[in-house]
Structure formats: C-alpha cells, structure tokens
PDB file of N, CA and C in Angstrom:
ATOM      1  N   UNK A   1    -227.103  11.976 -18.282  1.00  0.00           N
ATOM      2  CA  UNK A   1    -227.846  11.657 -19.494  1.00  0.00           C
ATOM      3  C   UNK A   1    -228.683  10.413 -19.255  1.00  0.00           C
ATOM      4  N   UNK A   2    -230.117  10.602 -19.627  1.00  0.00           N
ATOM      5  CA  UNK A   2    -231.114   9.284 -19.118  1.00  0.00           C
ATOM      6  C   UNK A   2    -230.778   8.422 -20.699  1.00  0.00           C
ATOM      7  N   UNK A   3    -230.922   7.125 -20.258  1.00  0.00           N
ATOM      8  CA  UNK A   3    -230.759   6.448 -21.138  1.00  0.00           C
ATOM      9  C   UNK A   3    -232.347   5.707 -21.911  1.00  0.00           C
ATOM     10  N   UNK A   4    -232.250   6.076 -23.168  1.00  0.00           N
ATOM     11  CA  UNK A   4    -232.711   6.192 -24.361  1.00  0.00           C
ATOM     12  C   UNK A   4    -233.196   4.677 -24.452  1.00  0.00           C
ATOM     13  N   UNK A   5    -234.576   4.603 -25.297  1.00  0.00           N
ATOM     14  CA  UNK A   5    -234.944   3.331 -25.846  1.00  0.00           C
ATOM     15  C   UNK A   5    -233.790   2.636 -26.660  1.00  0.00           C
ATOM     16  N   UNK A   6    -233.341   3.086 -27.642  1.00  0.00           N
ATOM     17  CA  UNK A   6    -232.406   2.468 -28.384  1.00  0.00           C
ATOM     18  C   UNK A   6    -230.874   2.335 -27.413  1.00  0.00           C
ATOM     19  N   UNK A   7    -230.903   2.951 -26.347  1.00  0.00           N
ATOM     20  CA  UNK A   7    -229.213   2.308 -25.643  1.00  0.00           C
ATOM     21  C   UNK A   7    -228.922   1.342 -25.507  1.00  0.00           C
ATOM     22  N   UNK A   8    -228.097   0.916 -25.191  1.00  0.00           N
ATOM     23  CA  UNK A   8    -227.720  -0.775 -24.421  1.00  0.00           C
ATOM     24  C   UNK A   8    -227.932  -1.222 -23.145  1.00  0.00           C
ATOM     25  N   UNK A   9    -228.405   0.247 -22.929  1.00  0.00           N
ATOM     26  CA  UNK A   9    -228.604  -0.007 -21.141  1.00  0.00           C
ATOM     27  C   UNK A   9    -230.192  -0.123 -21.457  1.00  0.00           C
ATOM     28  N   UNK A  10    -231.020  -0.065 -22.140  1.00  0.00           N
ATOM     29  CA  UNK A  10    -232.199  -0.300 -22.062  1.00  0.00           C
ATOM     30  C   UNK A  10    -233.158  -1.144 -23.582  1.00  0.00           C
ATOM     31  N   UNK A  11    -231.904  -1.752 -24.700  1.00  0.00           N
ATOM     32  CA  UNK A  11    -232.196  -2.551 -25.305  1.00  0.00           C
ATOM     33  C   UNK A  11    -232.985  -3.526 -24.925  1.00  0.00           C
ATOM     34  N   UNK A  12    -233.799  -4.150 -25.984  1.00  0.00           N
ATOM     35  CA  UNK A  12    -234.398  -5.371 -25.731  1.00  0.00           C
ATOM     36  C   UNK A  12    -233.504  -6.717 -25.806  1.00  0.00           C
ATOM     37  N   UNK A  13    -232.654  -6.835 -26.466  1.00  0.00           N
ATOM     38  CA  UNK A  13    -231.499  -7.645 -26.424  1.00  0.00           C
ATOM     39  C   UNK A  13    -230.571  -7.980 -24.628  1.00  0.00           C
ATOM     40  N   UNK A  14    -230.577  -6.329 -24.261  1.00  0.00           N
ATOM     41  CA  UNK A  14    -229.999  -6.610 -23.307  1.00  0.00           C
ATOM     42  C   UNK A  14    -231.179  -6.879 -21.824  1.00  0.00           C
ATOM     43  N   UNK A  15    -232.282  -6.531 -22.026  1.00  0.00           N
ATOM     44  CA  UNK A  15    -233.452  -6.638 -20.926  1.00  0.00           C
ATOM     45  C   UNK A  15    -233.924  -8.010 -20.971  1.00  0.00           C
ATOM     46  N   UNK A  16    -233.631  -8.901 -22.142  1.00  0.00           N
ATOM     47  CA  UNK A  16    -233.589 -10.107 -22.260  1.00  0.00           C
ATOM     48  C   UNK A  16    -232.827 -11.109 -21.456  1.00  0.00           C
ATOM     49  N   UNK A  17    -231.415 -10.450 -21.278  1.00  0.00           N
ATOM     50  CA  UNK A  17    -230.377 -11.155 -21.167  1.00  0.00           C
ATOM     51  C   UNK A  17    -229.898 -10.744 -18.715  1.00  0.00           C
ATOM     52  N   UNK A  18    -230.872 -10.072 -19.000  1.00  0.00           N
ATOM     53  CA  UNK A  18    -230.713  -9.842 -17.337  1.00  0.00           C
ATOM     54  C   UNK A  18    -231.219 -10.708 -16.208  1.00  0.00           C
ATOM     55  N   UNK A  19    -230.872 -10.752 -15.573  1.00  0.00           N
ATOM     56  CA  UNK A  19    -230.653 -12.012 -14.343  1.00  0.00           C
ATOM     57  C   UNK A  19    -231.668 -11.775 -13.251  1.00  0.00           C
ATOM     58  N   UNK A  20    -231.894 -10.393 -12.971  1.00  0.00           N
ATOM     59  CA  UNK A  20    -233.352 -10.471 -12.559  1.00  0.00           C
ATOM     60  C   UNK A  20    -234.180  -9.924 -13.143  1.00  0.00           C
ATOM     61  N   UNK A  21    -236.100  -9.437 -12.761  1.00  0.00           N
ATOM     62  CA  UNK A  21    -236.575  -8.736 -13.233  1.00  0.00           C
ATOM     63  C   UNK A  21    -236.803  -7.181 -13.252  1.00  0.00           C
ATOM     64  N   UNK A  22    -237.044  -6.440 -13.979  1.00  0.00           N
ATOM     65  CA  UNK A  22    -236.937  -5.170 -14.074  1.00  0.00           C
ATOM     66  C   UNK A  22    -237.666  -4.801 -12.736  1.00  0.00           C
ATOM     67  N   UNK A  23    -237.427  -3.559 -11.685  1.00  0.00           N
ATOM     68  CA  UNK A  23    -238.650  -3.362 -10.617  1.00  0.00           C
ATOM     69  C   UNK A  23    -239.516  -1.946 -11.866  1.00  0.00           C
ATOM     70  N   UNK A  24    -240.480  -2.156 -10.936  1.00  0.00           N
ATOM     71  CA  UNK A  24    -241.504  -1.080 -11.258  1.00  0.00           C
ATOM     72  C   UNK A  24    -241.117   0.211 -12.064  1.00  0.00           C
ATOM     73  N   UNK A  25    -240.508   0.800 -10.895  1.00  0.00           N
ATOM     74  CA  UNK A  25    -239.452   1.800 -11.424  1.00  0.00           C
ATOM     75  C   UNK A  25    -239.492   1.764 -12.632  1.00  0.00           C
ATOM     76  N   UNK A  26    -238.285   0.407 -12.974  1.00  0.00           N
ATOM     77  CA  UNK A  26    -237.910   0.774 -14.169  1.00  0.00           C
ATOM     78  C   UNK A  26    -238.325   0.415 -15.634  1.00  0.00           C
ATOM     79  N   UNK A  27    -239.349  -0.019 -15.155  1.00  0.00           N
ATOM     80  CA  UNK A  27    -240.422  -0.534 -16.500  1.00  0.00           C
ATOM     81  C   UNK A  27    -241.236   0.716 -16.657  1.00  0.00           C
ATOM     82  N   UNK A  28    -241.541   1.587 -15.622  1.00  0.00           N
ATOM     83  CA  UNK A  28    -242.156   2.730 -16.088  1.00  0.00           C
ATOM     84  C   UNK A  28    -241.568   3.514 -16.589  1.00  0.00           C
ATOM     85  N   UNK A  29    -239.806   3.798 -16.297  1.00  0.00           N
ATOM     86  CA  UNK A  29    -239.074   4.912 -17.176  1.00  0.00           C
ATOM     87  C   UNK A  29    -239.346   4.112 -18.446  1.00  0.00           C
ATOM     88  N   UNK A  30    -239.045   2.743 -18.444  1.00  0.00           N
ATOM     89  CA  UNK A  30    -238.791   2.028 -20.204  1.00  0.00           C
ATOM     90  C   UNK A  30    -239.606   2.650 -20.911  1.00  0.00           C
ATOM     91  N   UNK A  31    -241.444   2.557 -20.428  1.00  0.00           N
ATOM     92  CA  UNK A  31    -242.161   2.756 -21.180  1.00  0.00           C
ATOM     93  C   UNK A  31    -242.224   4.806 -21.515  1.00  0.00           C
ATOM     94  N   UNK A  32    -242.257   5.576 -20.358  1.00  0.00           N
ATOM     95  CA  UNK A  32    -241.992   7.071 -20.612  1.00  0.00           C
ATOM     96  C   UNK A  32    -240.790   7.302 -21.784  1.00  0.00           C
ATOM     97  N   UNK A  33    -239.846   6.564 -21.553  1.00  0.00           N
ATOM     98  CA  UNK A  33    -238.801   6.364 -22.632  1.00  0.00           C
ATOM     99  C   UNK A  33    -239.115   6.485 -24.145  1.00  0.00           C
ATOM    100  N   UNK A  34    -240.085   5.500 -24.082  1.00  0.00           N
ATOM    101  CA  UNK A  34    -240.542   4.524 -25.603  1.00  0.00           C
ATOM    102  C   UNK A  34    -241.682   5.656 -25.715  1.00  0.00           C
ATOM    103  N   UNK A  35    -242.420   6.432 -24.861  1.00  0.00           N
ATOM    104  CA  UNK A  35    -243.564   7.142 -25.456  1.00  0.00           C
ATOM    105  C   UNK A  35    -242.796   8.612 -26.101  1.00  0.00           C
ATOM    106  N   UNK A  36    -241.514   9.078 -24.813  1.00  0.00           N
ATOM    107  CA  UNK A  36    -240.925   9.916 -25.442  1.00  0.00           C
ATOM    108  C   UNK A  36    -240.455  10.601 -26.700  1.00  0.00           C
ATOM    109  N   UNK A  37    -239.504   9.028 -26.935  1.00  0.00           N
ATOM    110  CA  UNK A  37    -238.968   8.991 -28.400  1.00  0.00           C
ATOM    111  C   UNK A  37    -239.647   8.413 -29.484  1.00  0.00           C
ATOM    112  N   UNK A  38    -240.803   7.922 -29.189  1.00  0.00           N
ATOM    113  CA  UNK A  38    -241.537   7.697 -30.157  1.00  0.00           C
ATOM    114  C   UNK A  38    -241.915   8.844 -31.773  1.00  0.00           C
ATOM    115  N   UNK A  39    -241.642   8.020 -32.650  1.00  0.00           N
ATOM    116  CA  UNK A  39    -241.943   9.128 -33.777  1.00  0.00           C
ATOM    117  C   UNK A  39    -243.085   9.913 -34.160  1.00  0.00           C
ATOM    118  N   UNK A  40    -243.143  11.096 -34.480  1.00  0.00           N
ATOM    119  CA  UNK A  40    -244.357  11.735 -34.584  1.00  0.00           C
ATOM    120  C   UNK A  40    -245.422  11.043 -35.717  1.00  0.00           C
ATOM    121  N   UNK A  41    -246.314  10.880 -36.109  1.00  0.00           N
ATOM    122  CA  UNK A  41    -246.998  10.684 -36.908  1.00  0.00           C
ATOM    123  C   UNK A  41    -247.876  11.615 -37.630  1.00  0.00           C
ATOM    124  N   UNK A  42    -247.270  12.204 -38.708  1.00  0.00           N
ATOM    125  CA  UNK A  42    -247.319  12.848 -39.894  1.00  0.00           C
ATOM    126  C   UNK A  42    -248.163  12.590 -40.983  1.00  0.00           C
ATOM    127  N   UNK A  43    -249.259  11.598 -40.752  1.00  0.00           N
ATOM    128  CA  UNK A  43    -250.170  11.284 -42.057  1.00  0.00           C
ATOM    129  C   UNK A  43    -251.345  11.963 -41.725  1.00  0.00           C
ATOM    130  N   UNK A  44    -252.125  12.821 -42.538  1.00  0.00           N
ATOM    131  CA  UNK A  44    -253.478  13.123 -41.686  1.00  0.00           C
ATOM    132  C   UNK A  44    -254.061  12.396 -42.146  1.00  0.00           C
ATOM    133  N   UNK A  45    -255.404  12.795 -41.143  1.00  0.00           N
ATOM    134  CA  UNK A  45    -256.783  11.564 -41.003  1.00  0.00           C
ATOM    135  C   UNK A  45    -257.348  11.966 -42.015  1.00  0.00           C
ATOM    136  N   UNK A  46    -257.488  10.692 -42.909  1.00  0.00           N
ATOM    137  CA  UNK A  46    -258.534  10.545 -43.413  1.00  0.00           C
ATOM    138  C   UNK A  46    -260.201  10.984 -43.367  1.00  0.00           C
ATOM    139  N   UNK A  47    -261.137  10.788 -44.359  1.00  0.00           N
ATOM    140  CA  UNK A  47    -262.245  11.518 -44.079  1.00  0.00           C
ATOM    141  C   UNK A  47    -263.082  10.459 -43.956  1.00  0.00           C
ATOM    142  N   UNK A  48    -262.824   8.920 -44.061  1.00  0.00           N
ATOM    143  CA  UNK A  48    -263.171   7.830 -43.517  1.00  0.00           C
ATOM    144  C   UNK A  48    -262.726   7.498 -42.078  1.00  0.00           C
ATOM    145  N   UNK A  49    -261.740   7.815 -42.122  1.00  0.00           N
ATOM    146  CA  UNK A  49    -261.401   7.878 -40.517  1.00  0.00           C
ATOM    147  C   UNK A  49    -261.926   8.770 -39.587  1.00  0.00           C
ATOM    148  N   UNK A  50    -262.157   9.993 -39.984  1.00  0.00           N
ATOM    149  CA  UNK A  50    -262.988  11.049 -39.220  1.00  0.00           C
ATOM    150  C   UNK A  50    -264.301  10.126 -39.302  1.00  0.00           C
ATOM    151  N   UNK A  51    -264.772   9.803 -39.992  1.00  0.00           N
ATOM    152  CA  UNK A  51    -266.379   9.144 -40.032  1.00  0.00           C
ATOM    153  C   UNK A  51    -266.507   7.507 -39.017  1.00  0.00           C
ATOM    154  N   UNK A  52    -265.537   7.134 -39.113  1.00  0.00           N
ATOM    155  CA  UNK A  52    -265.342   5.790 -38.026  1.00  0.00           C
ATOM    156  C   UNK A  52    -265.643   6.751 -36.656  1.00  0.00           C
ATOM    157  N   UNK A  53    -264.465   7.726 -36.639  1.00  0.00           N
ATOM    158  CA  UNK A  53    -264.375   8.166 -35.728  1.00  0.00           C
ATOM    159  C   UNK A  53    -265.682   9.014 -34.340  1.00  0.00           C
ATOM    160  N   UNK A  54    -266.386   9.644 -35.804  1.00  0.00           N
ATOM    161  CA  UNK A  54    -267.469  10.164 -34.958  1.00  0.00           C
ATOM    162  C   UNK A  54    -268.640   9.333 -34.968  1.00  0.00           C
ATOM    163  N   UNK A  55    -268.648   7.788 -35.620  1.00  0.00           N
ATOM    164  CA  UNK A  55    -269.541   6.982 -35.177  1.00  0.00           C
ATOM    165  C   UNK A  55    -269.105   6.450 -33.883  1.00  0.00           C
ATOM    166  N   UNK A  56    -267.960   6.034 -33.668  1.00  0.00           N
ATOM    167  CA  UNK A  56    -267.491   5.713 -32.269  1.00  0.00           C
ATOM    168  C   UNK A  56    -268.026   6.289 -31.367  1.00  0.00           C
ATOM    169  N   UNK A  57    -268.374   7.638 -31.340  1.00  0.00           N
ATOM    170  CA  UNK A  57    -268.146   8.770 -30.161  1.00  0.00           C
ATOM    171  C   UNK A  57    -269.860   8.675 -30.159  1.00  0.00           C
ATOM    172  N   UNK A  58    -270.639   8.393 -31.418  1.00  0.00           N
ATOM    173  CA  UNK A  58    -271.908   8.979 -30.782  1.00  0.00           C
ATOM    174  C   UNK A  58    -272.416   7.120 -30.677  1.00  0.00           C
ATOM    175  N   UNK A  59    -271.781   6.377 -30.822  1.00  0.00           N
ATOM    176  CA  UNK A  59    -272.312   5.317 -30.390  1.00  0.00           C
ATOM    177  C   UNK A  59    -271.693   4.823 -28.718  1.00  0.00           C
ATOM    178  N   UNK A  60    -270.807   5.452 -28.090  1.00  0.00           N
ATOM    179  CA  UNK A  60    -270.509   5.644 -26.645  1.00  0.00           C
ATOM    180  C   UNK A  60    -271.442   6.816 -26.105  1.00  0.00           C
ATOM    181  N   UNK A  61    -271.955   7.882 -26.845  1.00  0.00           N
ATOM    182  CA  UNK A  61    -272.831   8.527 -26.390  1.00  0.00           C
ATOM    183  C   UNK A  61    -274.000   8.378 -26.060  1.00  0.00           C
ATOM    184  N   UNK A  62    -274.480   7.139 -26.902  1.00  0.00           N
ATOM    185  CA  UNK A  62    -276.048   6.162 -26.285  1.00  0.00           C
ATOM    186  C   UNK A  62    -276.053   4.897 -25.871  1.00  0.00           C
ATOM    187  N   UNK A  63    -274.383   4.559 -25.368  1.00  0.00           N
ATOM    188  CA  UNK A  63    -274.644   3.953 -24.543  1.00  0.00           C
ATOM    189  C   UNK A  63    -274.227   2.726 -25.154  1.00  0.00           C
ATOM    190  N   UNK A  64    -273.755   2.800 -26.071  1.00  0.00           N
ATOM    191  CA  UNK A  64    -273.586   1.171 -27.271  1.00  0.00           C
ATOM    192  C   UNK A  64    -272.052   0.861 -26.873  1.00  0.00           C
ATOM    193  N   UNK A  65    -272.015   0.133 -26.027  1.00  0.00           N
ATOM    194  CA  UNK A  65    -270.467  -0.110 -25.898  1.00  0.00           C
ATOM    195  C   UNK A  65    -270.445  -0.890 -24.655  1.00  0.00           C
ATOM    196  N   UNK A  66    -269.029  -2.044 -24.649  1.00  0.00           N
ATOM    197  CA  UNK A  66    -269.004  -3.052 -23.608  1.00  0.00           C
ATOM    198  C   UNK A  66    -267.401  -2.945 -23.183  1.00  0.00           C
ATOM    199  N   UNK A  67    -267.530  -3.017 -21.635  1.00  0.00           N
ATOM    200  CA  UNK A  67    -266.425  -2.913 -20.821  1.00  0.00           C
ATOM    201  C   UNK A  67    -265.845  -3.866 -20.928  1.00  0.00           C
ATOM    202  N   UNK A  68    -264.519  -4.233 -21.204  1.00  0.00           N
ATOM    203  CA  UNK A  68    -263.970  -5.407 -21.367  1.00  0.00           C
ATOM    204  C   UNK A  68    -263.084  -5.691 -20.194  1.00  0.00           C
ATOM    205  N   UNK A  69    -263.629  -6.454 -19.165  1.00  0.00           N
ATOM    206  CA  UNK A  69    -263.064  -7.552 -18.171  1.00  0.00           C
ATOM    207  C   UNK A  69    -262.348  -8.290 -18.111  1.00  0.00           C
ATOM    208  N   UNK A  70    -261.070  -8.009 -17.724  1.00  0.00           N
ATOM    209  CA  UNK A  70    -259.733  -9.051 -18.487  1.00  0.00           C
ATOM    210  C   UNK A  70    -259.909 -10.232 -17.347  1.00  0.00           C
ATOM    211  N   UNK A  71    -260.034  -9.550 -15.913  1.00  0.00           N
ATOM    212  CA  UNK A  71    -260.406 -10.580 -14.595  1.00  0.00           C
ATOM    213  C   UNK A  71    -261.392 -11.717 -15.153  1.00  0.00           C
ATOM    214  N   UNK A  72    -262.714 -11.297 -15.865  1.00  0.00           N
ATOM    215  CA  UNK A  72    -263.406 -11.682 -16.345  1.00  0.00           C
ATOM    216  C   UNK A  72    -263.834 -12.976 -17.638  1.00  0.00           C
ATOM    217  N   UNK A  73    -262.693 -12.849 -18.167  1.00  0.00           N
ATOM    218  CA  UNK A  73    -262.168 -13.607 -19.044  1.00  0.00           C
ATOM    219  C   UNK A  73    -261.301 -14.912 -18.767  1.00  0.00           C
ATOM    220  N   UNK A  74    -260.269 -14.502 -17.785  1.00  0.00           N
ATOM    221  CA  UNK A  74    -259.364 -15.400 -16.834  1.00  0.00           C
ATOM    222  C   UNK A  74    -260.469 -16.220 -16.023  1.00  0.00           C
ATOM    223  N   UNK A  75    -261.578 -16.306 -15.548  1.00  0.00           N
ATOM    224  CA  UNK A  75    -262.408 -16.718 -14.921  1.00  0.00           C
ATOM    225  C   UNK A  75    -263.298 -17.808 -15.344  1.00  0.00           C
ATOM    226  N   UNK A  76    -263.639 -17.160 -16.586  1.00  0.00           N
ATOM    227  CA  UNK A  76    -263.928 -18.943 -17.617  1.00  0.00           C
ATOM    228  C   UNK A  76    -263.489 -19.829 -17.721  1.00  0.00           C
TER     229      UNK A  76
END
C-alpha cells in the first residue's frame, strides 16, 4: 500500500520533523500523491470565466504575452 498525502509517513508535520532532506524520488511521489488525491472540483465555469478565458487564448494568439524569467529576476 503506497502511502497517501494524509499518512504519517508523508505528513507535513512529519516531513518537517526529518533529519535529512527528502531525495528527488521522493518529492516527486509527494507531489503525484497530492495531485492524485486531490479533490475533484465540481463548480462549473462561469460565463465570465469562459470570457477571461477566451481573451487569454486570443491574446497569446497575437502574440500579447511575456515569458517570465525567474533566472532573470534573481539577477537584479
């Protein structure tokens, strides 16, 4: 049995309290974990939200949009 966001083997209480750091590994099950059991979301979209939405899409479609450089930022 893989252990679950909410276990003790993969609490935040107890990932707190550990002596070294998590490897790779196992920060990627944490997060597959947390996307797993994550709850469904059951509200539908709005018809303002559809309208955000397809301004988004046709304003990436001409080009209106900026890549955000995290390296880039650290550098200032």
């Amino acid at each position: 049995m893989r252990a679950g966001p909410s276990s003790p083997k993969t609490s935040p209480a107890v990932r707190r309290r550990r002596k070294k750091p998590m490897t790779e590994e196992e920060r990627e099950q944490a997060i597959r974990d947390m996307f797993e059991n994550a709850p469904i979301d059951d509200e539908p979209v709005t018809e303002e939200e559809l309208e955000a939405i397809k301004v988004g899409l046709e304003d990436i479609a001409a080009g209106r949009y900026v890549i955000w450089d995290p390296d880039k930022e650290r550098r200032r």
